[in-house]
N, C-alpha and C. Protein backbone atom coordinates (compact mmCIF):
# COMPACT_ATOMS: atom_id res chain seq x y z
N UNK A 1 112.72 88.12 112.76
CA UNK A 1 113.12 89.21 111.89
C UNK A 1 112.25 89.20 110.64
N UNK A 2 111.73 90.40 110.05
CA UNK A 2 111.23 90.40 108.54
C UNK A 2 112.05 90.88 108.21
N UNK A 3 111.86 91.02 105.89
CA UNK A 3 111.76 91.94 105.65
C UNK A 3 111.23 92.11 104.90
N UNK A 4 111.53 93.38 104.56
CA UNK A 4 110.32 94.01 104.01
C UNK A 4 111.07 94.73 102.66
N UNK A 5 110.40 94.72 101.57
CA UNK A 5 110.94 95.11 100.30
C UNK A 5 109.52 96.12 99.35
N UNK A 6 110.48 97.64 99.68
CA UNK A 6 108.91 98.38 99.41
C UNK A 6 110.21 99.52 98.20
N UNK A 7 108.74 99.98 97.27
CA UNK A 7 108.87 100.71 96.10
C UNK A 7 108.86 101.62 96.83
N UNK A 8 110.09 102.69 96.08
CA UNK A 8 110.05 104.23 96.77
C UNK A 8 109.85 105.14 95.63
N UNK A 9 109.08 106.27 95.55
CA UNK A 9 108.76 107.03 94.01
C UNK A 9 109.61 108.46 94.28
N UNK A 10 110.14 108.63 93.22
CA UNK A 10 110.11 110.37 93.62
C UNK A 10 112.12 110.54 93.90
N UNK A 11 112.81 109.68 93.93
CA UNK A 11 114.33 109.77 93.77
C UNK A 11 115.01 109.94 92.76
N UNK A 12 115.68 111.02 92.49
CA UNK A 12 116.44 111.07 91.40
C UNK A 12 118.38 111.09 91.40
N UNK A 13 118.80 110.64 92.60
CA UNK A 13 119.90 110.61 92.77
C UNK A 13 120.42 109.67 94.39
N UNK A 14 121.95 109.88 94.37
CA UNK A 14 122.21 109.36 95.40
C UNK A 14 122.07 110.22 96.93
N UNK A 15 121.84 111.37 96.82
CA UNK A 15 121.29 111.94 98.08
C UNK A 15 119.90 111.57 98.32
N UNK A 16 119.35 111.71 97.41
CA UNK A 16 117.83 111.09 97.33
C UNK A 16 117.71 109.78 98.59
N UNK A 17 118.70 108.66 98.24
CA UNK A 17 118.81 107.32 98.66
C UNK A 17 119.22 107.45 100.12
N UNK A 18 120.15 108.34 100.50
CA UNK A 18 120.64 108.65 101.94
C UNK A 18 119.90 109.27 103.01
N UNK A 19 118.94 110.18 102.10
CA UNK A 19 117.73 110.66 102.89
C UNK A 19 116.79 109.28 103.38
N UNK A 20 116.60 108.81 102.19
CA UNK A 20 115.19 107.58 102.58
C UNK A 20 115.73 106.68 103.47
N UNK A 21 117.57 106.37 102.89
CA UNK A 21 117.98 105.49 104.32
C UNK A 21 117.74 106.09 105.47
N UNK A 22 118.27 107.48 105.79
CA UNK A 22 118.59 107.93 107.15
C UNK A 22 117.01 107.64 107.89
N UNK A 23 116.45 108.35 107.43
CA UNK A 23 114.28 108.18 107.72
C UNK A 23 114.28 106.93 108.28
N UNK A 24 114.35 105.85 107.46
CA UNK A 24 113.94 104.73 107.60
C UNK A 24 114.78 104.17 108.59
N UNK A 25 116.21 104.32 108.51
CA UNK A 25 116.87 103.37 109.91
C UNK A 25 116.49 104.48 111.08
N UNK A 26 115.71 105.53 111.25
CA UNK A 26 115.11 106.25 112.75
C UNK A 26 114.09 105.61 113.16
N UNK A 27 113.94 104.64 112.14
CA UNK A 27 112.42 103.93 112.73
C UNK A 27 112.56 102.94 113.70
N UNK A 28 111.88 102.93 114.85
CA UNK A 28 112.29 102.11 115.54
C UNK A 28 111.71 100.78 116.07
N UNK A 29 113.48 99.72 115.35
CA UNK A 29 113.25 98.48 115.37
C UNK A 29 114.16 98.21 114.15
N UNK A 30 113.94 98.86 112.83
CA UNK A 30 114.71 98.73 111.80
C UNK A 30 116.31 98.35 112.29
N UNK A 31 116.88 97.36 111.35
CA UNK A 31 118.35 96.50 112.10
C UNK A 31 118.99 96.96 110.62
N UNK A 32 118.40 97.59 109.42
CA UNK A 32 119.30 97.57 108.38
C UNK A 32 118.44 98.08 107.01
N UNK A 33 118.82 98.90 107.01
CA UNK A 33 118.47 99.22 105.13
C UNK A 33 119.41 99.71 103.94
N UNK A 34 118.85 99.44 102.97
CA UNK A 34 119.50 99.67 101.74
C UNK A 34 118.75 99.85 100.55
N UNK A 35 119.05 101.01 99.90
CA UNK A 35 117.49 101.79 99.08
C UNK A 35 118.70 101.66 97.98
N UNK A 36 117.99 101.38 96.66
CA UNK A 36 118.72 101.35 95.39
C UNK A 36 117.72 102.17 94.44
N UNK A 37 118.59 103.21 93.92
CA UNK A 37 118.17 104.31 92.72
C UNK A 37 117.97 103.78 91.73
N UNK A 38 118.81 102.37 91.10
CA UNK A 38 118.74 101.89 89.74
C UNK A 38 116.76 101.25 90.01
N UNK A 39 116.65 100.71 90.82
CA UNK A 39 115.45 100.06 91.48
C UNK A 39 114.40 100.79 91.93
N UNK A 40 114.64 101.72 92.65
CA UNK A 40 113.86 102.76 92.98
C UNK A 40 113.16 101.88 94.24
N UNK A 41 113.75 100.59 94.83
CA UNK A 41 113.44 100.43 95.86
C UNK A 41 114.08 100.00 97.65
N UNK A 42 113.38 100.18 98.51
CA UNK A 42 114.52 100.00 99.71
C UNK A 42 114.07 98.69 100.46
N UNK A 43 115.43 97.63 100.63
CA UNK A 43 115.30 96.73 101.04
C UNK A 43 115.53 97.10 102.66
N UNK A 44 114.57 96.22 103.27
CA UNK A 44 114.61 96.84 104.95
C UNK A 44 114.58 95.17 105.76
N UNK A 45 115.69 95.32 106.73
CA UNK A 45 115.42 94.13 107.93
C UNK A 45 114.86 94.91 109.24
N UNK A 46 113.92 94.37 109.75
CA UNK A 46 113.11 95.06 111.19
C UNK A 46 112.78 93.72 111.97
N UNK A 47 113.09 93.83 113.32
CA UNK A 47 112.29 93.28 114.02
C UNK A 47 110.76 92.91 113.72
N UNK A 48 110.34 92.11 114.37
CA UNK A 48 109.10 91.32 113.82
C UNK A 48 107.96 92.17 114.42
N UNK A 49 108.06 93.53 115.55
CA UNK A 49 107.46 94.12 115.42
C UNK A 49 106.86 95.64 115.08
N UNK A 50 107.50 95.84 113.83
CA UNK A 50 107.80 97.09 113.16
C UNK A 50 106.42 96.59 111.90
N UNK A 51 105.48 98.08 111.97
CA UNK A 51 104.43 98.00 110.82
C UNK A 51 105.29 98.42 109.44
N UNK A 52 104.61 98.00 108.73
CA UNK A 52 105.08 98.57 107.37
C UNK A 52 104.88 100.25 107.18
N UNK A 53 103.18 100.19 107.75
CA UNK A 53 103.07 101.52 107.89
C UNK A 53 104.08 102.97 108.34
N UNK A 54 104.21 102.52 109.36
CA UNK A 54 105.94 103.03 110.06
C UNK A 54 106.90 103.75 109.09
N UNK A 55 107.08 102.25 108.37
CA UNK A 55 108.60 102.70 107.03
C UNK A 55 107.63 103.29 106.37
N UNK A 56 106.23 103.27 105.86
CA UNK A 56 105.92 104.18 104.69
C UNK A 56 105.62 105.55 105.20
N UNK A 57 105.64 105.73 106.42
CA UNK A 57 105.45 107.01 106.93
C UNK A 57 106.62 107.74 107.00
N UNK A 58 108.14 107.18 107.45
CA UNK A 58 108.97 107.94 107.13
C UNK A 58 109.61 107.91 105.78
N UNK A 59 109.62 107.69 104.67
CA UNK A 59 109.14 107.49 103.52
C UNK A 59 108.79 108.94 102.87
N UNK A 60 107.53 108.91 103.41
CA UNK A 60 106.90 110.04 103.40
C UNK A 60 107.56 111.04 104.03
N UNK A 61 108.06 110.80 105.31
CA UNK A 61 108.65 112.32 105.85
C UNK A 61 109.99 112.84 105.18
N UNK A 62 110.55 111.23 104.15
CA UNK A 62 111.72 111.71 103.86
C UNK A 62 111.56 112.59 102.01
N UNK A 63 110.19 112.65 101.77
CA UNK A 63 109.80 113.83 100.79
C UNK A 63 109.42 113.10 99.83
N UNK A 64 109.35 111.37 99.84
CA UNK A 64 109.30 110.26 98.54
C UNK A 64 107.82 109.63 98.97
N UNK A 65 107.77 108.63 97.79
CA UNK A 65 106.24 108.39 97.77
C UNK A 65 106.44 106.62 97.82
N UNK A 66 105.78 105.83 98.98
CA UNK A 66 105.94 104.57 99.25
C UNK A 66 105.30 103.88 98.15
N UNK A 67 105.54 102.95 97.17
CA UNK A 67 104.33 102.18 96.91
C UNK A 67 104.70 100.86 97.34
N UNK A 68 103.97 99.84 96.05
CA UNK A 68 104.08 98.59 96.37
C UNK A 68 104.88 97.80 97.56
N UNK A 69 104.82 97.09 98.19
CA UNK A 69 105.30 96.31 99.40
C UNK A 69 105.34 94.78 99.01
N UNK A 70 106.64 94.19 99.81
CA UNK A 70 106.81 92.38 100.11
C UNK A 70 106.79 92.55 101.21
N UNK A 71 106.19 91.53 102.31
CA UNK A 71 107.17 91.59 103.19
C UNK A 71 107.44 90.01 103.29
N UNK A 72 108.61 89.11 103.85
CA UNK A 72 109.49 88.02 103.92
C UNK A 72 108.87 87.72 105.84
């Protein structure tokens, strides 16, 4: 299992956060996320073979802007 702990830009509320969750748990492999507004970032568990790229692409589809990345 990783995870992965990436900056999300561009949220200004709690719908904001439900969008980037919903995106991100369609990705497939993702086992769990949780995006925080005070933080502006979403903590993600994925299988060990999920790219980062992936989550920053739906990210992107969910209208927000990926930056910085950990991954564990």
């Amino acid at each position: 299992m990783k995870k992965i702990k990436i900056e999300v830009g561009g949220m200004t509320c709690e719908h904001c956060v439900a969008r980037v969750n919903k995106f991100v748990k369609n990705v497939n492999g993702v086992t769990d996320v949780k995006t925080s507004l005070k933080e502006n970032k979403s903590y993600i568990e994925t299988n060990d073979d999920v790219s980062v790229d992936s989550i920053k692409s739906a990210i992107e589809d969910a209208g927000y802007k990926p930056g910085k990345y950990e991954v564990e």
